[in-house]
N, C-alpha and C. Protein backbone atom coordinates (compact mmCIF):
# COMPACT_ATOMS: atom_id res chain seq x y z
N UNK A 1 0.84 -1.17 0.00
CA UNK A 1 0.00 0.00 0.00
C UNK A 1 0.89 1.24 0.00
N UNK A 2 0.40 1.85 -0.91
CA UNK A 2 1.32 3.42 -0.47
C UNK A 2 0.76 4.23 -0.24
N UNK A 3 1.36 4.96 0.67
CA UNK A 3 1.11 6.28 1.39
C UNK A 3 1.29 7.53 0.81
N UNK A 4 0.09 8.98 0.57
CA UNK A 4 0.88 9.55 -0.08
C UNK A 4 0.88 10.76 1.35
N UNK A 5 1.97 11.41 1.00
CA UNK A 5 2.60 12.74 1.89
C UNK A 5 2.44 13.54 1.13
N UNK A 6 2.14 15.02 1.20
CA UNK A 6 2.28 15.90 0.89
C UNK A 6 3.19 16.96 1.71
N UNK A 7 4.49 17.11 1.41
CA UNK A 7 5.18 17.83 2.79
C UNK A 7 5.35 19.42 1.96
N UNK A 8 4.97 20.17 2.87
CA UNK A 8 5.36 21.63 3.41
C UNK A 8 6.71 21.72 3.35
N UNK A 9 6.99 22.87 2.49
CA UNK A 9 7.73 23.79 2.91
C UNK A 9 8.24 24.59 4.49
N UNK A 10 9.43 24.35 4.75
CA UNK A 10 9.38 24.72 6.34
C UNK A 10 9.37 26.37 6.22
N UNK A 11 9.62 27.02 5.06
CA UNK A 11 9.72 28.05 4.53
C UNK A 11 8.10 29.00 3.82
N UNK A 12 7.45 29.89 4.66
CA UNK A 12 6.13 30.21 4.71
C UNK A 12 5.38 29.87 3.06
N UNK A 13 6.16 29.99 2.03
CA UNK A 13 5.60 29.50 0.66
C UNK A 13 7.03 29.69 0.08
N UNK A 14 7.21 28.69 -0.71
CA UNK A 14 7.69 28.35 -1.69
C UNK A 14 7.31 27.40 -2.71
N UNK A 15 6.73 28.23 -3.83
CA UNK A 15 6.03 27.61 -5.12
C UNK A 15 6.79 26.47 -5.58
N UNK A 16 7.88 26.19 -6.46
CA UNK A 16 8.89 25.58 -6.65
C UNK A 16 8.55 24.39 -5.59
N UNK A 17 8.82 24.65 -4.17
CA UNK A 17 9.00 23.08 -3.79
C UNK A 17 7.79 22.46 -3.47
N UNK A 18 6.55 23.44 -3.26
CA UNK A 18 5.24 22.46 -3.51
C UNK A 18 4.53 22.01 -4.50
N UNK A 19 5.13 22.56 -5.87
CA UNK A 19 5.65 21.71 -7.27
C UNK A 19 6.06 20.32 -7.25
N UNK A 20 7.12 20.41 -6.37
CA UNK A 20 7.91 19.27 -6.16
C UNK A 20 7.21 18.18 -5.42
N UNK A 21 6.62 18.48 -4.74
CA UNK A 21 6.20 17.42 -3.54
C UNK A 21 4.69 17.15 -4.03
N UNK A 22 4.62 17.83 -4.96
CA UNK A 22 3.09 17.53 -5.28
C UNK A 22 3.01 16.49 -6.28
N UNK A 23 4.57 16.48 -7.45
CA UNK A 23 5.10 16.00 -8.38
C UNK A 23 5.17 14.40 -7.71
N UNK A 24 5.84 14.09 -6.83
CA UNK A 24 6.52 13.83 -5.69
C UNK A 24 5.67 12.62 -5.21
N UNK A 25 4.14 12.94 -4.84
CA UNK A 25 3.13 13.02 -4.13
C UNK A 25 2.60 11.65 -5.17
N UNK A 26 2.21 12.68 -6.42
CA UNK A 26 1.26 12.10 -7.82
C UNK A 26 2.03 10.62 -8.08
N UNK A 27 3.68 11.23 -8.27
CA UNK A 27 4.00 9.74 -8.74
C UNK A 27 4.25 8.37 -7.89
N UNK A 28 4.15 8.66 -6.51
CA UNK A 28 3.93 7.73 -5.78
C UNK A 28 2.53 7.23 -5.73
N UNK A 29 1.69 8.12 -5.66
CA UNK A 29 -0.25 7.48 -6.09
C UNK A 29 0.04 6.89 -7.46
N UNK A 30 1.20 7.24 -8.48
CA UNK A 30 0.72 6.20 -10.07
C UNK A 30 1.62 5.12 -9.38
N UNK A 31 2.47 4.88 -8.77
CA UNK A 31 3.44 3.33 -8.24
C UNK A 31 2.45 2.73 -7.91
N UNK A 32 1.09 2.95 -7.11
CA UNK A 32 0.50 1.81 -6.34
C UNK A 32 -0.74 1.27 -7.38
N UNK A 33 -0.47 2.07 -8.86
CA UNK A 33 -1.88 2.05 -9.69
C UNK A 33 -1.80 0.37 -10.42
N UNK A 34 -2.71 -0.42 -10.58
CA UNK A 34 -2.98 -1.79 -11.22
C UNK A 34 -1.36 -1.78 -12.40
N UNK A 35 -1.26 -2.65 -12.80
CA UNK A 35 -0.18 -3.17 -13.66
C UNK A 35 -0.51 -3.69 -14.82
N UNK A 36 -1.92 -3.44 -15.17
CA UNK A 36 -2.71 -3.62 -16.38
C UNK A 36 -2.64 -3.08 -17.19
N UNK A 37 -2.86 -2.87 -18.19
CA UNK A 37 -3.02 -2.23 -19.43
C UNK A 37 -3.26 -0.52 -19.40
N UNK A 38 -4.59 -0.43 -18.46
CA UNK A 38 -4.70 0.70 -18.33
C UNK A 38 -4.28 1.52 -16.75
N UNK A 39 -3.93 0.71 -16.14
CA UNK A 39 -2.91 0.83 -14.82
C UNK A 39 -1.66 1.79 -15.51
N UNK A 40 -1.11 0.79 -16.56
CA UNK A 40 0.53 1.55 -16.95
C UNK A 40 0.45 2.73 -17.80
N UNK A 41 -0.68 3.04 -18.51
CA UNK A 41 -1.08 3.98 -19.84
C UNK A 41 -1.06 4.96 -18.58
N UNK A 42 -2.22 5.15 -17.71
CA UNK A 42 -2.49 6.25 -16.82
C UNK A 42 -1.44 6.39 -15.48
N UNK A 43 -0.75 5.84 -15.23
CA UNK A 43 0.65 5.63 -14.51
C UNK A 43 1.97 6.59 -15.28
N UNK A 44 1.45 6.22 -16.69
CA UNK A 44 2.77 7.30 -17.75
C UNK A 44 2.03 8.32 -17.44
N UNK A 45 0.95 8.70 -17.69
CA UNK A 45 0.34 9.62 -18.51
C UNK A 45 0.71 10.80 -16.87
N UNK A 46 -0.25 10.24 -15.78
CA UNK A 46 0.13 11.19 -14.11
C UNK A 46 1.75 11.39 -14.16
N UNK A 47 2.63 10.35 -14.28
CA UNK A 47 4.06 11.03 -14.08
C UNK A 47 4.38 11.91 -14.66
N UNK A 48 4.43 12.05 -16.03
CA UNK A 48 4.28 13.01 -16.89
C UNK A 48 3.87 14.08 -16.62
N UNK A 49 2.46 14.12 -16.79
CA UNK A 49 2.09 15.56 -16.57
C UNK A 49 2.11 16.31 -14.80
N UNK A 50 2.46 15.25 -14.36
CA UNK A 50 2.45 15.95 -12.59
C UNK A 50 3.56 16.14 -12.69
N UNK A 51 4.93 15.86 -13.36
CA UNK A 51 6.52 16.36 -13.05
C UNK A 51 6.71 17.08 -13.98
N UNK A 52 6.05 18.04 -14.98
CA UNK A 52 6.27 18.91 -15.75
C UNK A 52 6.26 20.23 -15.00
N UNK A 53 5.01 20.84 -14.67
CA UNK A 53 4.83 21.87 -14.07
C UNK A 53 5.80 22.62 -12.85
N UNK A 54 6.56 21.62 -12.24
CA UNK A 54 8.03 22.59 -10.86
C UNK A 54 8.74 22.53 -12.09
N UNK A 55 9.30 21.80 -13.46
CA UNK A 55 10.06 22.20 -14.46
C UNK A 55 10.04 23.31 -15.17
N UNK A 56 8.29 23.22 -15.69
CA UNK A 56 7.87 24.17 -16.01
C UNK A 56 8.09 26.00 -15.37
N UNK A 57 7.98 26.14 -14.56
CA UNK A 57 7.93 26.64 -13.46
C UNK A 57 9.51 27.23 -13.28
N UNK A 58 10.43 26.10 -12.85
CA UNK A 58 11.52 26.76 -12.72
C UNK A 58 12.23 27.57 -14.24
N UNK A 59 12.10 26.97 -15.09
CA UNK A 59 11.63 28.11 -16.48
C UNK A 59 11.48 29.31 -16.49
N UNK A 60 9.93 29.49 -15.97
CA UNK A 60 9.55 30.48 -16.06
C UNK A 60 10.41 31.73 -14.84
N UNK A 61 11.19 31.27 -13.83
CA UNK A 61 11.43 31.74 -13.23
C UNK A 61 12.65 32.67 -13.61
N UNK A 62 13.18 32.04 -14.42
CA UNK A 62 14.39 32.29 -15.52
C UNK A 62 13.71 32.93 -17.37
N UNK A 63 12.44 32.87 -16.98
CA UNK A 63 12.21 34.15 -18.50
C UNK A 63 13.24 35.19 -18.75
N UNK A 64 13.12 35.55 -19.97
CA UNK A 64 13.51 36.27 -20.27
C UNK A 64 12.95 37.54 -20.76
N UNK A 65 11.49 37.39 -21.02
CA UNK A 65 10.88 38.69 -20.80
C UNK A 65 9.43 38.27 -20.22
N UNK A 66 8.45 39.59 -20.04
CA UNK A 66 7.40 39.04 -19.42
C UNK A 66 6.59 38.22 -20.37
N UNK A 67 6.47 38.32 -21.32
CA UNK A 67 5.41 37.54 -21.96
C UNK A 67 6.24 36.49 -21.88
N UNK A 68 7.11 35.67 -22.22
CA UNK A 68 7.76 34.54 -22.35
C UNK A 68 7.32 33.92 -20.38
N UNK A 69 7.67 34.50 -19.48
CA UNK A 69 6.97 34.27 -18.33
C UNK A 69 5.56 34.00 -18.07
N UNK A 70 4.72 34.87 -18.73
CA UNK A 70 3.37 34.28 -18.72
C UNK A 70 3.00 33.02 -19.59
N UNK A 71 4.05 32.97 -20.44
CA UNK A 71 3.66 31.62 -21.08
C UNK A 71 3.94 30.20 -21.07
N UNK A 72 5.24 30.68 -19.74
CA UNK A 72 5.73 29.36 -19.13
C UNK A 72 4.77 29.04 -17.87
N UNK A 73 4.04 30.07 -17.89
CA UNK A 73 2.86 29.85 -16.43
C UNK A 73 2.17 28.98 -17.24
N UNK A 74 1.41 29.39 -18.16
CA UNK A 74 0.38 29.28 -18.55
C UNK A 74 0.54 26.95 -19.23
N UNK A 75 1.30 27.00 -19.39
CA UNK A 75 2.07 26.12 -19.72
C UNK A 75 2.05 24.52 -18.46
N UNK A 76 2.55 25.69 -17.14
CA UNK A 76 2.47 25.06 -15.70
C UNK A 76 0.49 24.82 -15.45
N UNK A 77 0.13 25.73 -15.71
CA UNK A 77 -1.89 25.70 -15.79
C UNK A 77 -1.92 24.46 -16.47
N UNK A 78 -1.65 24.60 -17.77
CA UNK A 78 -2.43 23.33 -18.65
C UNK A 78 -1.43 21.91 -18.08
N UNK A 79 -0.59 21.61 -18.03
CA UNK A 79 -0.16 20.14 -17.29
C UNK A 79 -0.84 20.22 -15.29
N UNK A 80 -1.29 21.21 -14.63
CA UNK A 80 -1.89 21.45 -13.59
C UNK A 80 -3.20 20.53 -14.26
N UNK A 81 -3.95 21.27 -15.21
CA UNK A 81 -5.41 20.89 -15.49
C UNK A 81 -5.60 19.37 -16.21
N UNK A 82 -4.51 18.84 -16.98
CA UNK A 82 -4.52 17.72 -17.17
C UNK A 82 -4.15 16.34 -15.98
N UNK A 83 -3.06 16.85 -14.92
CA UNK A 83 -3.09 15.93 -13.93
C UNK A 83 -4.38 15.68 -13.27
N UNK A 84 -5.10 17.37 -12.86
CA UNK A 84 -6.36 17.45 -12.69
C UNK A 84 -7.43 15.74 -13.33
N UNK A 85 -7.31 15.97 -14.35
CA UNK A 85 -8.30 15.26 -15.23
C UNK A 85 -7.90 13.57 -15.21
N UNK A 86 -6.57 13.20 -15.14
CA UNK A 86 -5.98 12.23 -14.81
C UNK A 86 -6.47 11.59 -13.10
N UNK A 87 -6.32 12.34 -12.05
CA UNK A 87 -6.72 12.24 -10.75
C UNK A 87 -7.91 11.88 -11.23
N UNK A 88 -8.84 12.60 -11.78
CA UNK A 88 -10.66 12.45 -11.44
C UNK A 88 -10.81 11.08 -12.26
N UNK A 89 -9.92 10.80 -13.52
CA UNK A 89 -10.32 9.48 -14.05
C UNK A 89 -9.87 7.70 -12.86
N UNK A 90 -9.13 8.70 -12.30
CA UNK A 90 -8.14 7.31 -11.26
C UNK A 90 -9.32 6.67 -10.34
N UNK A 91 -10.20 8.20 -10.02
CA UNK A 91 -11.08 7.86 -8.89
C UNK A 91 -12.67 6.39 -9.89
N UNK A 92 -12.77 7.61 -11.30
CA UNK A 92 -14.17 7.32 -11.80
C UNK A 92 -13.62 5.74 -11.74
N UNK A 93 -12.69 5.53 -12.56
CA UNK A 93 -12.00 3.80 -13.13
C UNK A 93 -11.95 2.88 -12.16
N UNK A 94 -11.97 3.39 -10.93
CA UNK A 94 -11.44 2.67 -9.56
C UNK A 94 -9.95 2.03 -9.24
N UNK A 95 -8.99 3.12 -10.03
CA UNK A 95 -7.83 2.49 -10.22
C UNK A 95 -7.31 2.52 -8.47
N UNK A 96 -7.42 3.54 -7.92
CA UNK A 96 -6.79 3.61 -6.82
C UNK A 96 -7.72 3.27 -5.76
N UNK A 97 -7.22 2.43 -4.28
CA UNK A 97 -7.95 1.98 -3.53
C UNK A 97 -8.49 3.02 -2.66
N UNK A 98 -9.43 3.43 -1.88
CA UNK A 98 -9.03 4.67 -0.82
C UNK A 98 -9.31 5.89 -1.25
N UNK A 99 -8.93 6.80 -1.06
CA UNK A 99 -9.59 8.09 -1.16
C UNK A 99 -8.06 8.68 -1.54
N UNK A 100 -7.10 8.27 -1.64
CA UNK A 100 -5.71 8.53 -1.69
C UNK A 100 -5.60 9.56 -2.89
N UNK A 101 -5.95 9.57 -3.74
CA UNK A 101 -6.43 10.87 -4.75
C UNK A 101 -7.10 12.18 -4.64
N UNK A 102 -7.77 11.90 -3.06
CA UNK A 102 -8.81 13.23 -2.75
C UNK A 102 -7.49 14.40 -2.92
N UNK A 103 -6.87 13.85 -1.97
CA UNK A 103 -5.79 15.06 -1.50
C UNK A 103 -5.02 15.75 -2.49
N UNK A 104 -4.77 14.76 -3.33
CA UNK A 104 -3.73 15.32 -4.27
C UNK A 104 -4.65 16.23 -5.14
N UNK A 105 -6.21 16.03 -5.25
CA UNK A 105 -7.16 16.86 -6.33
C UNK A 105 -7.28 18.04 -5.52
N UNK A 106 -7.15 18.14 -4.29
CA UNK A 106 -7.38 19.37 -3.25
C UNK A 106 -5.94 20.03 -3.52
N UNK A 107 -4.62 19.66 -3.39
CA UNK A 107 -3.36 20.08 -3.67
C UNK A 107 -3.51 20.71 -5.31
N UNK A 108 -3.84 20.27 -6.31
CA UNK A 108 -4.17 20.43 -7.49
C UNK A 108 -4.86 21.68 -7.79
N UNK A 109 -5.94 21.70 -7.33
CA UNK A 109 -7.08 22.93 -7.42
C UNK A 109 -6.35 23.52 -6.89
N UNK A 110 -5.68 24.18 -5.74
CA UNK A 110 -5.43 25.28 -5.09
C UNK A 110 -3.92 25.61 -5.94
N UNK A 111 -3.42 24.32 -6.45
CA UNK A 111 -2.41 24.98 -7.55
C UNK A 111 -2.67 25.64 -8.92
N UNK A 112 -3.98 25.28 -9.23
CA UNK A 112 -4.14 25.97 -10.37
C UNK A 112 -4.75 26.92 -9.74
N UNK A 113 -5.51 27.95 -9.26
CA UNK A 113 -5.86 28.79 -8.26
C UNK A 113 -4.69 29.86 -8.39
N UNK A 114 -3.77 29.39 -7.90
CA UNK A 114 -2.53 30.25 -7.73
C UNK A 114 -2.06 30.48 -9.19
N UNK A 115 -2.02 29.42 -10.30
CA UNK A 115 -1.38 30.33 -11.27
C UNK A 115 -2.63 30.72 -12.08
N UNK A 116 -3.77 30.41 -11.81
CA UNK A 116 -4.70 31.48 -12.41
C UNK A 116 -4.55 32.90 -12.15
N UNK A 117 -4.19 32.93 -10.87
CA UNK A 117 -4.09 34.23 -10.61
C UNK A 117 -2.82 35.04 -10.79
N UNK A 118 -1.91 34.47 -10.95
CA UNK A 118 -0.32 34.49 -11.35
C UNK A 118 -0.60 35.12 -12.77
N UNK A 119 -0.98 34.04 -13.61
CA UNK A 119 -1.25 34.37 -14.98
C UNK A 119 -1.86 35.85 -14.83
N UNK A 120 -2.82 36.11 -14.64
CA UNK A 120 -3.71 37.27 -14.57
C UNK A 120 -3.07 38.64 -13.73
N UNK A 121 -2.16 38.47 -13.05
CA UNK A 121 -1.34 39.28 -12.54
C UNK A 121 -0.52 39.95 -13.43
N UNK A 122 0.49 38.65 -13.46
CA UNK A 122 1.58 39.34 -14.92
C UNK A 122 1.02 39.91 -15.95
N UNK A 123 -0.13 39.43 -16.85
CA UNK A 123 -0.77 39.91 -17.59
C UNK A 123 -0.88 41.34 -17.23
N UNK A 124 -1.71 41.38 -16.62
CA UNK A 124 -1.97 42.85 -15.75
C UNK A 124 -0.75 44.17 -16.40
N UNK A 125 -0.10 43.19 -16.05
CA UNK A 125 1.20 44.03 -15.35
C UNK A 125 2.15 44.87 -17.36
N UNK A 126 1.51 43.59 -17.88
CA UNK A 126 2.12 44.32 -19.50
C UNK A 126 2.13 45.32 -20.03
């Protein structure tokens, strides 16, 4: 059975490492997923798009101008909204035992949350 953690930053926010642990988080919920056919398809598919976005991310942190920054956000949103969609299929399929997905869809939403509003900031700001 695996356990998933979501660990905090001991540091009041840091985006970047709750990227990481969320990344972190996802691909330990796809280790415990069936070994079937559609176990391993949706096992690629969560690693993938849950370890893009702290990549993504550290990118953007390193733009080089603002629009190139809003578009490495925007970038971090859409692999956010697809793990999104990946989580809700884990639950519908019954891939995962437990509720072990709630958390990570609660970690999820409040990450896209933040770069919705990120996005819409910088924007702002052009």
């Amino acid at each position: 059975m695996c356990r998933i953690v979501l660990r905090m930053s001991p540091r009041p926010f840091d985006l970047e490492d709750r990227l990481i642990s969320f990344a972190a988080a996802s691909c330990q919920l796809a280790e415990g997923l069936p070994r079937s056919a559609t176990g391993r398809h949706v096992t690629q598919q969560l690693v993938r798009s849950a370890s893009a976005p702290f990549a993504n991310y550290s990118e953007a942190r390193a733009a080089e101008s603002r629009r190139d920054f809003v578009h490495k956000l925007k970038i971090c949103l859409k692999e956010l909204r697809e793990v999104l969609s990946w989580l809700k299929f884990i639950d519908v399929a019954g891939l995962s035992k437990g509720d072990r997905a709630a958390a990570l869809r609660n970690e999820c939403d409040e990450l896209i949350a933040i770069f919705v509003t990120s996005i819409k900031t910088a924007s702002k700001s052009s």
